[in-house]
N, C-alpha and C. Protein backbone atom coordinates (compact mmCIF):
# COMPACT_ATOMS: atom_id res chain seq x y z
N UNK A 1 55.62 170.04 69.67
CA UNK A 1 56.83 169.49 70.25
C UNK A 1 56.51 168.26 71.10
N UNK A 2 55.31 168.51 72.11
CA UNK A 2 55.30 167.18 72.70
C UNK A 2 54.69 166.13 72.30
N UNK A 3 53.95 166.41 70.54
CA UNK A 3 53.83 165.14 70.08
C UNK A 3 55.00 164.08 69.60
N UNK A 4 55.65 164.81 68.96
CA UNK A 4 56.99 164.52 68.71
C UNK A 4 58.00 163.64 69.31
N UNK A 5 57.82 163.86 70.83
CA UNK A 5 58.20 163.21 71.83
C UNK A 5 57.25 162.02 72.35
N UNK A 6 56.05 162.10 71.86
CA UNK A 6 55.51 160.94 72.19
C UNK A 6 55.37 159.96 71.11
N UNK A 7 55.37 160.24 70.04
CA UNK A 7 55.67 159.17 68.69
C UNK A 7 56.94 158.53 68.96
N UNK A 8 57.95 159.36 69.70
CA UNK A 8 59.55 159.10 69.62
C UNK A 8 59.48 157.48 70.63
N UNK A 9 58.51 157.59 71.80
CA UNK A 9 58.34 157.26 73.16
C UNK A 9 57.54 155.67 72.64
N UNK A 10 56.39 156.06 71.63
CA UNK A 10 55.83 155.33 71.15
C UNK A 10 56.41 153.98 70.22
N UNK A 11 57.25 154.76 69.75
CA UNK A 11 58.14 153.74 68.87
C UNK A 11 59.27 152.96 69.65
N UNK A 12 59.97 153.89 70.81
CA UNK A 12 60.69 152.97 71.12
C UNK A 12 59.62 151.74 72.24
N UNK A 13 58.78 152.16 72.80
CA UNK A 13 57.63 150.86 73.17
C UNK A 13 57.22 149.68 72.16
N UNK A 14 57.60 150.29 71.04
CA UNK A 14 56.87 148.92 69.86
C UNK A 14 58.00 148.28 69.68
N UNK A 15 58.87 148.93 69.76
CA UNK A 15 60.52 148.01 69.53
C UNK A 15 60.98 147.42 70.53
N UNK A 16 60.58 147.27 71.81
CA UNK A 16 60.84 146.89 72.78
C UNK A 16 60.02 145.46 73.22
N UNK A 17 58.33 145.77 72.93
CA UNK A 17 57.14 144.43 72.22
C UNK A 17 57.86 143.60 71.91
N UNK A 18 58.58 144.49 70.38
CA UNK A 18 58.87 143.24 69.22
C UNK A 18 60.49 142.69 70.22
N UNK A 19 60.95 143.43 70.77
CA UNK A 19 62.32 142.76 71.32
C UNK A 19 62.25 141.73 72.15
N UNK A 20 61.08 141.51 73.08
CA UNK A 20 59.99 141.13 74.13
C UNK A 20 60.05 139.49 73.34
N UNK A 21 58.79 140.08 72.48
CA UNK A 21 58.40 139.08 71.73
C UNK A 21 59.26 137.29 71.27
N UNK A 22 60.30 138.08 70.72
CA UNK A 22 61.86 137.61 69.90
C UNK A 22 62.40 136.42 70.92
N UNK A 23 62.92 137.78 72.17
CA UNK A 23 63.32 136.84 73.33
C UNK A 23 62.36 135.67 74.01
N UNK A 24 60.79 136.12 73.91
CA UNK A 24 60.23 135.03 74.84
C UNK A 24 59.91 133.63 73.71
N UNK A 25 60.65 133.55 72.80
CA UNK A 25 60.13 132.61 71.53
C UNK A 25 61.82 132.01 71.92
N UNK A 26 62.82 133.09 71.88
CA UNK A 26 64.03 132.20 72.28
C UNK A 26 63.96 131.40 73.28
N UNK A 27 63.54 131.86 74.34
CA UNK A 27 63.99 131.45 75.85
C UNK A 27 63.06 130.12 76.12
N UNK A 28 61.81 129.90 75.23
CA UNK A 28 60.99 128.92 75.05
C UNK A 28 62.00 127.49 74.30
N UNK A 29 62.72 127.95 73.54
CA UNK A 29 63.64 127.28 73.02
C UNK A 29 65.19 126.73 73.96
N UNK A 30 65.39 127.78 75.00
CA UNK A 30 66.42 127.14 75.74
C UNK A 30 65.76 126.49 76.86
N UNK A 31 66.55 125.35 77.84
CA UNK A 31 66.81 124.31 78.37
C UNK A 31 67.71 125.21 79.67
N UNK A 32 67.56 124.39 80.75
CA UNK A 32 67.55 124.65 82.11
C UNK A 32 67.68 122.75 82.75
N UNK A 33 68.18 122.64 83.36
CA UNK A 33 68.49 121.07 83.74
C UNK A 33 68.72 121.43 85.27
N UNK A 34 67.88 120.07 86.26
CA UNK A 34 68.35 119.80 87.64
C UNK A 34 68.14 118.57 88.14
N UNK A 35 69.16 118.28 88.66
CA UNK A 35 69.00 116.84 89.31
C UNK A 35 68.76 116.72 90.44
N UNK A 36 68.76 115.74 91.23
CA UNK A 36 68.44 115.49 92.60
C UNK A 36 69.32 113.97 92.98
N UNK A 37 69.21 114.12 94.09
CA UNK A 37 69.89 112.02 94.85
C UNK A 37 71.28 111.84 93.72
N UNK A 38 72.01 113.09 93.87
CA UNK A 38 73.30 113.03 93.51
C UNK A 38 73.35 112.46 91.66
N UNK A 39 72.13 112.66 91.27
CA UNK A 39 71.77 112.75 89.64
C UNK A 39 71.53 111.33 89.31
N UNK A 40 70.33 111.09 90.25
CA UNK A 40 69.40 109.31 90.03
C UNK A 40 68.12 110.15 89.07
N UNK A 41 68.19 111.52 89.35
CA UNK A 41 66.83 112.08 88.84
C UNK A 41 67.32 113.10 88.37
N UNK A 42 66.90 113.38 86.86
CA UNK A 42 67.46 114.58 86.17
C UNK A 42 66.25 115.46 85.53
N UNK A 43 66.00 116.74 85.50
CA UNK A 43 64.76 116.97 85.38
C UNK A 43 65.08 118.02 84.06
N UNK A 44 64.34 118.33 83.36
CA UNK A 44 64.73 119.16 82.21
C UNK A 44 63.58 120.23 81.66
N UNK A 45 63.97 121.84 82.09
CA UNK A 45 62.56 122.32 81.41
C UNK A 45 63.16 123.61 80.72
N UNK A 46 62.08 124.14 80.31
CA UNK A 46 62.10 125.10 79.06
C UNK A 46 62.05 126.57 79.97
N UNK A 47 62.12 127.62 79.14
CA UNK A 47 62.17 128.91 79.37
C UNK A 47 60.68 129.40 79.40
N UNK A 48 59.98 128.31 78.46
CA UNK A 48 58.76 128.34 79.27
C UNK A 48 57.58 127.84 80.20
N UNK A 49 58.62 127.42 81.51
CA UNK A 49 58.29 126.56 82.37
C UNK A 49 57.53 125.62 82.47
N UNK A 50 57.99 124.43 81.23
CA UNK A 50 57.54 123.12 80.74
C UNK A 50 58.48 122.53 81.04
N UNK A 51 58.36 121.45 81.81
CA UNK A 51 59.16 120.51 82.08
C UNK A 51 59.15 119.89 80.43
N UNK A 52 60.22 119.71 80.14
CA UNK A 52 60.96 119.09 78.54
C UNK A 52 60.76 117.16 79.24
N UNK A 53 61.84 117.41 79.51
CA UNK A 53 62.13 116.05 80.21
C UNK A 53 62.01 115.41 81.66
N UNK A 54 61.97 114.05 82.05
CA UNK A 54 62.52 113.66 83.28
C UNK A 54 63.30 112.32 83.10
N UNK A 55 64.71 112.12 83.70
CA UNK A 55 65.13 110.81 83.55
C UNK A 55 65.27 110.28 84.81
N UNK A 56 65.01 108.85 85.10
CA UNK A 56 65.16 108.67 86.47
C UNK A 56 65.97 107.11 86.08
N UNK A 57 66.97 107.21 86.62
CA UNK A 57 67.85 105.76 86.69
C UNK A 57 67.56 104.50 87.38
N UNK A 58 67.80 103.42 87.02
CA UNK A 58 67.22 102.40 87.57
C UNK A 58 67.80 102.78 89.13
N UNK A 59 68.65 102.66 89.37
CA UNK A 59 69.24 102.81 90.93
C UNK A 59 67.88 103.55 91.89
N UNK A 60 67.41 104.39 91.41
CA UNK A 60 66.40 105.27 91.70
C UNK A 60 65.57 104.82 92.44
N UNK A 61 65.14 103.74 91.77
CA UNK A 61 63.40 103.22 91.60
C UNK A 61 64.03 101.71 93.06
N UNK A 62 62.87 102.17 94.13
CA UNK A 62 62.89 101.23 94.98
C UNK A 62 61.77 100.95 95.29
N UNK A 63 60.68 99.89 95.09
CA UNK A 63 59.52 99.65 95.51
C UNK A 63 59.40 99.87 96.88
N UNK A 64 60.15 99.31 97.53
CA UNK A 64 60.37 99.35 99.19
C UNK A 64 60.14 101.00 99.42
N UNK A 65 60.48 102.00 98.74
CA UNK A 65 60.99 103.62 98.76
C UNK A 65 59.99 104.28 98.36
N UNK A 66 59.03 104.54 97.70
CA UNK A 66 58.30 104.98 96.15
C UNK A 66 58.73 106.39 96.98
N UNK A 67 58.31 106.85 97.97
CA UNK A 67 58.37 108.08 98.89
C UNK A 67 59.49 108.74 98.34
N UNK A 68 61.03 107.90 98.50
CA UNK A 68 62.09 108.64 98.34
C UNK A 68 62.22 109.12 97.36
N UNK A 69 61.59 108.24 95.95
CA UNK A 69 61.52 108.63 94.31
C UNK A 69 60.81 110.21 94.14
N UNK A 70 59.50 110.02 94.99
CA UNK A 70 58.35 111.25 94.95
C UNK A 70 59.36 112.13 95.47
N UNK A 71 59.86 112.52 96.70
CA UNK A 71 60.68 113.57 97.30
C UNK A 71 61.76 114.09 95.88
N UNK A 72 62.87 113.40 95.84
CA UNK A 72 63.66 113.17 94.65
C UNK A 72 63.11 114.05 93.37
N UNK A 73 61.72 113.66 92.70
CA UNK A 73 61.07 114.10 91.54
C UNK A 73 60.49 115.42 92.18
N UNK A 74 60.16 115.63 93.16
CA UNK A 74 59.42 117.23 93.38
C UNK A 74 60.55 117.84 93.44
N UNK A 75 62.26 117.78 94.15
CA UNK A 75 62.79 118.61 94.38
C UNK A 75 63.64 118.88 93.32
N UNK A 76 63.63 118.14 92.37
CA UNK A 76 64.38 118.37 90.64
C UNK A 76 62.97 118.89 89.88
N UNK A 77 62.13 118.82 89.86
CA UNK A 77 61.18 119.69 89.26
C UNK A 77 61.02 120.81 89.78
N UNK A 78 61.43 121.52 91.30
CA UNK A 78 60.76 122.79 91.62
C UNK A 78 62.11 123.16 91.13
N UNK A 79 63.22 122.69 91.24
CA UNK A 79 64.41 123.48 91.00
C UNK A 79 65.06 123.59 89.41
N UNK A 80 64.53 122.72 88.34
CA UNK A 80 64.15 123.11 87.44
C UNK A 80 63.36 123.93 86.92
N UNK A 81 62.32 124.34 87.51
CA UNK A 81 61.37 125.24 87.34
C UNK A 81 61.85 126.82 87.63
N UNK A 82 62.42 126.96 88.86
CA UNK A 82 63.15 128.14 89.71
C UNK A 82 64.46 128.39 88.35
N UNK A 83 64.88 127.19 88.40
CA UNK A 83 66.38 128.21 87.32
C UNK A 83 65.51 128.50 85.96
N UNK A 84 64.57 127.79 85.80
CA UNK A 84 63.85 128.76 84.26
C UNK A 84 63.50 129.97 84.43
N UNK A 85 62.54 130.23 85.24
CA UNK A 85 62.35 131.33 85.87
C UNK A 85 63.63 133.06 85.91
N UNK A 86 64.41 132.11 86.95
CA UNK A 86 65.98 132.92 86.84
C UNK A 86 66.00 133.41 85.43
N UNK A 87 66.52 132.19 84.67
CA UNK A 87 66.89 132.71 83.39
C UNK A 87 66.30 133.31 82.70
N UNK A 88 64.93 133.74 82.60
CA UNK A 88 63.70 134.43 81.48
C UNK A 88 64.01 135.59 82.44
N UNK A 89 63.99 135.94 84.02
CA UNK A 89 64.47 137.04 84.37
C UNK A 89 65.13 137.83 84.32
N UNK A 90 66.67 137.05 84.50
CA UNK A 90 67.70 137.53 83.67
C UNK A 90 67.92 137.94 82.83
N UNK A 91 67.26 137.80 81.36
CA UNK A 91 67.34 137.74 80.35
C UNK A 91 66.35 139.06 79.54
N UNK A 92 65.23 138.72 80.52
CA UNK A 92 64.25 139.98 80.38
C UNK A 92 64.60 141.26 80.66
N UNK A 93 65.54 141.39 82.14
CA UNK A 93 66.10 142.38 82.74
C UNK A 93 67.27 143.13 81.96
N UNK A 94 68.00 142.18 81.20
CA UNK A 94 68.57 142.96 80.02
C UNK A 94 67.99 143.83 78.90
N UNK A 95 66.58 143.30 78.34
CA UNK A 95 65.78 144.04 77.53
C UNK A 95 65.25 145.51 78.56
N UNK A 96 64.78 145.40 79.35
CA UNK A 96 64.23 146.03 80.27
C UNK A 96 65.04 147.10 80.81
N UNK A 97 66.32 146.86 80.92
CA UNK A 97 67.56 147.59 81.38
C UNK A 97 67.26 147.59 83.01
N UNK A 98 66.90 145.83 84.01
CA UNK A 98 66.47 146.57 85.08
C UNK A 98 64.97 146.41 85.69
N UNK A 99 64.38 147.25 84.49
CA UNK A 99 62.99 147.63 85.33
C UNK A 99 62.17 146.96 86.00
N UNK A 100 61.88 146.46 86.61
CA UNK A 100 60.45 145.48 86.97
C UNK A 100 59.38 146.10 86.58
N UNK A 101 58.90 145.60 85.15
CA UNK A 101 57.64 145.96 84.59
C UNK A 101 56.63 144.68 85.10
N UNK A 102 55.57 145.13 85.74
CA UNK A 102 54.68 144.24 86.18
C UNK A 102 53.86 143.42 85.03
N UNK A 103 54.01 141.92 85.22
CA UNK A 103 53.28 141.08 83.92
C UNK A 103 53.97 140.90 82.62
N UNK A 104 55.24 141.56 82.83
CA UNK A 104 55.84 140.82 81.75
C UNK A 104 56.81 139.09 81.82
N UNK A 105 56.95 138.77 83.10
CA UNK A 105 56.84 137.74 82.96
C UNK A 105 57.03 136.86 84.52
C-alpha cells in the first residue's frame, strides 16, 4: 500500500518538473518594462532576468549631467529586474499552489 502511494507522489513530482520546466522557458519569453525621469529611460527585461533592452532619449543625455543619466539607468534597471522577479514568482506560486520551495527560483 505505501508503495503505491509513493509512485502516486512520485509522479505527481515529475509532472510538476515538467510543469516547472514549460513555465520557466515561457516566462524567459515574456517581457517586463520600466522607466525612469518620467520615461527619458526605458529599460526592458526578460523573465529571465536579462535585461532585453535599454532606450534612452536624446533629452536624456546631458554631458554637463552623465551622473543624472547613471542614476536614471540603475533605477530602471533594478526596477526592471524586481518586476521580473515578481512575475516568475507569481507565476511559479501558481504551479506551486503557494509553497515556497527553496531554489526553485
Amino acid at each position: 500500500m505505501m508503495g503505491g502511494n509513493m509512485n502516486k507522489m512520485m509522479k505527481q513530482v515529475q509532472k510538476m518538473q515538467q510543469e516547472m520546466a514549460k513555465m520557466q522557458e515561457e516566462l524567459g519569453n515574456r517581457t517586463v518594462e520600466a522607466t525612469a525621469g518620467g520615461g527619458v529611460v526605458k529599460v526592458v527585461a526578460s523573465g529571465r532576468q536579462e535585461i532585453v533592452s535599454i532606450t534612452i532619449k536624446p533629452e536624456a543625455v546631458d554631458p554637463d549631467d552623465v551622473e543624472m543619466l547613471q542614476d536614471l539607468l540603475l533605477a530602471a534597471v533594478n526596477d526592471a529586474l524586481r518586476q521580473s522577479q515578481e512575475m516568475v514568482a507569481k507565476e511559479m506560486s501558481k504551479l506551486t499552489g503557494g509553497l515556497n520551495i527553496p531554489g526553485l527560483f
